[in-house]
Protein backbone atom coordinates (compact mmCIF):
# COMPACT_ATOMS: atom_id res chain seq x y z
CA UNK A 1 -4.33 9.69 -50.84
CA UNK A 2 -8.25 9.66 -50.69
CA UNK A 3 -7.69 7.49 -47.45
CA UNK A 4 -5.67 10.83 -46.13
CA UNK A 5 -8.57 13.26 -46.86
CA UNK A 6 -11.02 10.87 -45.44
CA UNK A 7 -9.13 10.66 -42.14
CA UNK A 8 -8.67 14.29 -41.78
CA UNK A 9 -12.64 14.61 -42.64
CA UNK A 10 -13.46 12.32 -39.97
CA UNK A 11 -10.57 14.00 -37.24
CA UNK A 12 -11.77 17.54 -38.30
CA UNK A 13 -15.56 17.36 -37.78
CA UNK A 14 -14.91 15.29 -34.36
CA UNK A 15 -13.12 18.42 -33.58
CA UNK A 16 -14.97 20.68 -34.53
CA UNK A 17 -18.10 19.05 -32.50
CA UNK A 18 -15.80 19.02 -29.59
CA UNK A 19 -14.99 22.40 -29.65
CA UNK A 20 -18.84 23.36 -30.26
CA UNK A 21 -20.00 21.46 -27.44
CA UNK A 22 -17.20 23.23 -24.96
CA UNK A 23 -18.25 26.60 -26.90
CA UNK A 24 -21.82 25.91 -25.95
CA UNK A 25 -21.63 24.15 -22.93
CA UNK A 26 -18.57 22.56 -21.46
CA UNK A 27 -16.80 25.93 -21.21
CA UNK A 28 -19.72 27.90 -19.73
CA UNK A 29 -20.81 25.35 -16.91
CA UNK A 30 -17.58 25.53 -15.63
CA UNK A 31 -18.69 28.55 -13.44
CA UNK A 32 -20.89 25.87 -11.60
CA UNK A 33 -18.21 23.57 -10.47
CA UNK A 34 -18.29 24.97 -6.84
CA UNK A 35 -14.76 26.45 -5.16
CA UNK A 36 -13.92 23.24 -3.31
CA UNK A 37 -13.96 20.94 -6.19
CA UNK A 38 -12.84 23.25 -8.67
CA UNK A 39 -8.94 22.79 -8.73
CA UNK A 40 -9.36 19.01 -8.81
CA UNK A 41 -12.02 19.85 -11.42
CA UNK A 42 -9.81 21.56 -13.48
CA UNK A 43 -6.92 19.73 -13.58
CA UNK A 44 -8.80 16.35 -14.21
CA UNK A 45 -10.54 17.75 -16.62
CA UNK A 46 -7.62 18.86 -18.81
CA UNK A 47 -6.00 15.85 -18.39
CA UNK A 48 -9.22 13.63 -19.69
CA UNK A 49 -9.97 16.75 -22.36
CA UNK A 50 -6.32 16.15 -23.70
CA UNK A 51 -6.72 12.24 -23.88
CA UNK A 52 -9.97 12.93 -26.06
CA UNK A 53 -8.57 15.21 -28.63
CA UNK A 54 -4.91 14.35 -28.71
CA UNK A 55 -5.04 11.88 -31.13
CA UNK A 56 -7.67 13.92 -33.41
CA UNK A 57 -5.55 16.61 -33.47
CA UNK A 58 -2.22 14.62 -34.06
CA UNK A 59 -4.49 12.89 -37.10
CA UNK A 60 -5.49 16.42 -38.03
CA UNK A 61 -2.17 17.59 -38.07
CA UNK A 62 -0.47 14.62 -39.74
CA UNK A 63 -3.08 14.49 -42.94
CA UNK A 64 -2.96 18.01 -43.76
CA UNK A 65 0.47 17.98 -43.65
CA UNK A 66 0.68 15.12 -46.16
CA UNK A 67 -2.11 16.86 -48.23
CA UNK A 68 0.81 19.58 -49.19
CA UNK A 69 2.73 16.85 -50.52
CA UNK A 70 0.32 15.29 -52.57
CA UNK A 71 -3.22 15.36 -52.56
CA UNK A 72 -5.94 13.18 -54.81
CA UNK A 73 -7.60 13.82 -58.12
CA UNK A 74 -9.62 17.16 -57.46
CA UNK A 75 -7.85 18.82 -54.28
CA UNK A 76 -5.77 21.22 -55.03
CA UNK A 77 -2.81 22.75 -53.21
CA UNK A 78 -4.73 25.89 -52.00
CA UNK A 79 -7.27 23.31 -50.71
CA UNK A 80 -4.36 22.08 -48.29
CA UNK A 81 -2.98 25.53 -47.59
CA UNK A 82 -6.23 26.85 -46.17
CA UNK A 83 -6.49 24.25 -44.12
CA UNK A 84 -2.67 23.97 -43.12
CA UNK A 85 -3.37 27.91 -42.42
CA UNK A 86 -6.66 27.28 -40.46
CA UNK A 87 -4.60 24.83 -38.35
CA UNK A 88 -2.08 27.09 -37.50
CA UNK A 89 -4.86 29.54 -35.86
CA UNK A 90 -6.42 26.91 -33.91
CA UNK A 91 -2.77 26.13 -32.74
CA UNK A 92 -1.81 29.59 -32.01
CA UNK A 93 -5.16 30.30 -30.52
CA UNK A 94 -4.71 27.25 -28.00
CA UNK A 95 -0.96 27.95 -27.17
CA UNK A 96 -1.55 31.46 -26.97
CA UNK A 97 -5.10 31.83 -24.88
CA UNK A 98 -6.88 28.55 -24.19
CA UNK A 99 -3.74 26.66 -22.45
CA UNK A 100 -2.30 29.68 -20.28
CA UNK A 101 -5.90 30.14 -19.20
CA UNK A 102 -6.55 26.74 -18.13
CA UNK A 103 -3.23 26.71 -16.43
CA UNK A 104 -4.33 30.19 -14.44
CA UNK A 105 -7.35 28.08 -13.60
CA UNK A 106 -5.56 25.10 -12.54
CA UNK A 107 -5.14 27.69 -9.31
CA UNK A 108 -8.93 27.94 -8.67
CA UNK A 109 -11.92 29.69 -10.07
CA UNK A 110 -11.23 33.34 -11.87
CA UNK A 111 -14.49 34.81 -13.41
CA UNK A 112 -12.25 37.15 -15.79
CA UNK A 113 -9.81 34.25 -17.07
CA UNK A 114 -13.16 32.13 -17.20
CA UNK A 115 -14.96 35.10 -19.39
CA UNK A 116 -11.49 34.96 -21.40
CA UNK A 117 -11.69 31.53 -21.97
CA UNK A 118 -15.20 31.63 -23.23
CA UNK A 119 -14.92 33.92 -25.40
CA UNK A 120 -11.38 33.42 -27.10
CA UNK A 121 -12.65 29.46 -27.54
CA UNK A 122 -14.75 31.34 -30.40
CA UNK A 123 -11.63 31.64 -32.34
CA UNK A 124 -11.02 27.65 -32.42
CA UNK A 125 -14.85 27.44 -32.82
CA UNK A 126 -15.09 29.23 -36.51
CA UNK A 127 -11.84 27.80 -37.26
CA UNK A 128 -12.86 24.28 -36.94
CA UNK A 129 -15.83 25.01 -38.35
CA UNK A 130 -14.61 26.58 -41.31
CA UNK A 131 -12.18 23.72 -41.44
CA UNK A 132 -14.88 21.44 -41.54
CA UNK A 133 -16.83 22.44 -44.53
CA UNK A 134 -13.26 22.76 -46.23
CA UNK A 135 -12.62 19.09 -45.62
CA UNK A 136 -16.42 17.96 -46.45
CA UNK A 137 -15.87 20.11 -49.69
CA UNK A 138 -12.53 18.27 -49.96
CA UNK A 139 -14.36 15.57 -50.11
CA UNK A 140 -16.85 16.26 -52.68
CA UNK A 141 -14.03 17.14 -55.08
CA UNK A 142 -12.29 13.77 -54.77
CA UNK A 143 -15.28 12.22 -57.22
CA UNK A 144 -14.75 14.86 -59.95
């Protein structure tokens, strides 16, 4: 099971460097794509973003999963609940805010849904980075 944790260490900080570098940049320059590229923008965009983190967060979702079940030498079941819980925020937070928003956007440029998006991303952004440390933690634990 140490191969488990490992795999969701390496998934969940890919993540969460994804989600800091749309936080921080990806997210904002999107109010630079001009109006007549935008919609092709958009929608190519999600498409490629999706092909990038789809398997991450199917590996993500897998391991912690099979970290309730059984877990190695020094992780302990509230060690995979927190992080089962942290997943289902991220989740939420995407189904709930980041996906309709893209879709709006999918329609062209809205500065409101694009403010939106910014600043509901921050909700994905703590949680994978709190998820992060959890896992590096995770980790450290296996050796004691």
């Amino acid at each position: 099971m140490r191969i488990v944790v490992w795999i969701q260490a390496a998934a969940t900080l890919m993540m969460a460097g994804v989600t800091w570098f749309a936080q921080v940049a990806h997210y904002p320059l999107l109010g630079l794509v001009g109006p007549e590229t935008f919609v092709a923008y958009q929608t190519a965009n999600m498409d490629q973003t999706t092909l990038v983190v789809g398997p991450l967060i199917a590996a993500e979702g897998v391991t912690a999963l099979m970290l309730l079940w059984r877990r190695p030498k020094g992780v302990l079941l509230r060690h995979a609940l927190v992080g089962v819980a942290l997943l289902g925020v991220i989740w939420l937070s995407t189904a709930f805010f980041q996906v309709p928003m893209h879709e709006v956007l999918t329609g062209g440029f809205d500065p409101v849904v694009h403010r939106h998006l910014v600043l509901s991303n921050w909700i994905r952004t703590v949680a994978w980075s709190t998820r992060g440390v959890l896992v590096l933690w995770m980790v450290g634990r296996m050796g004691d």
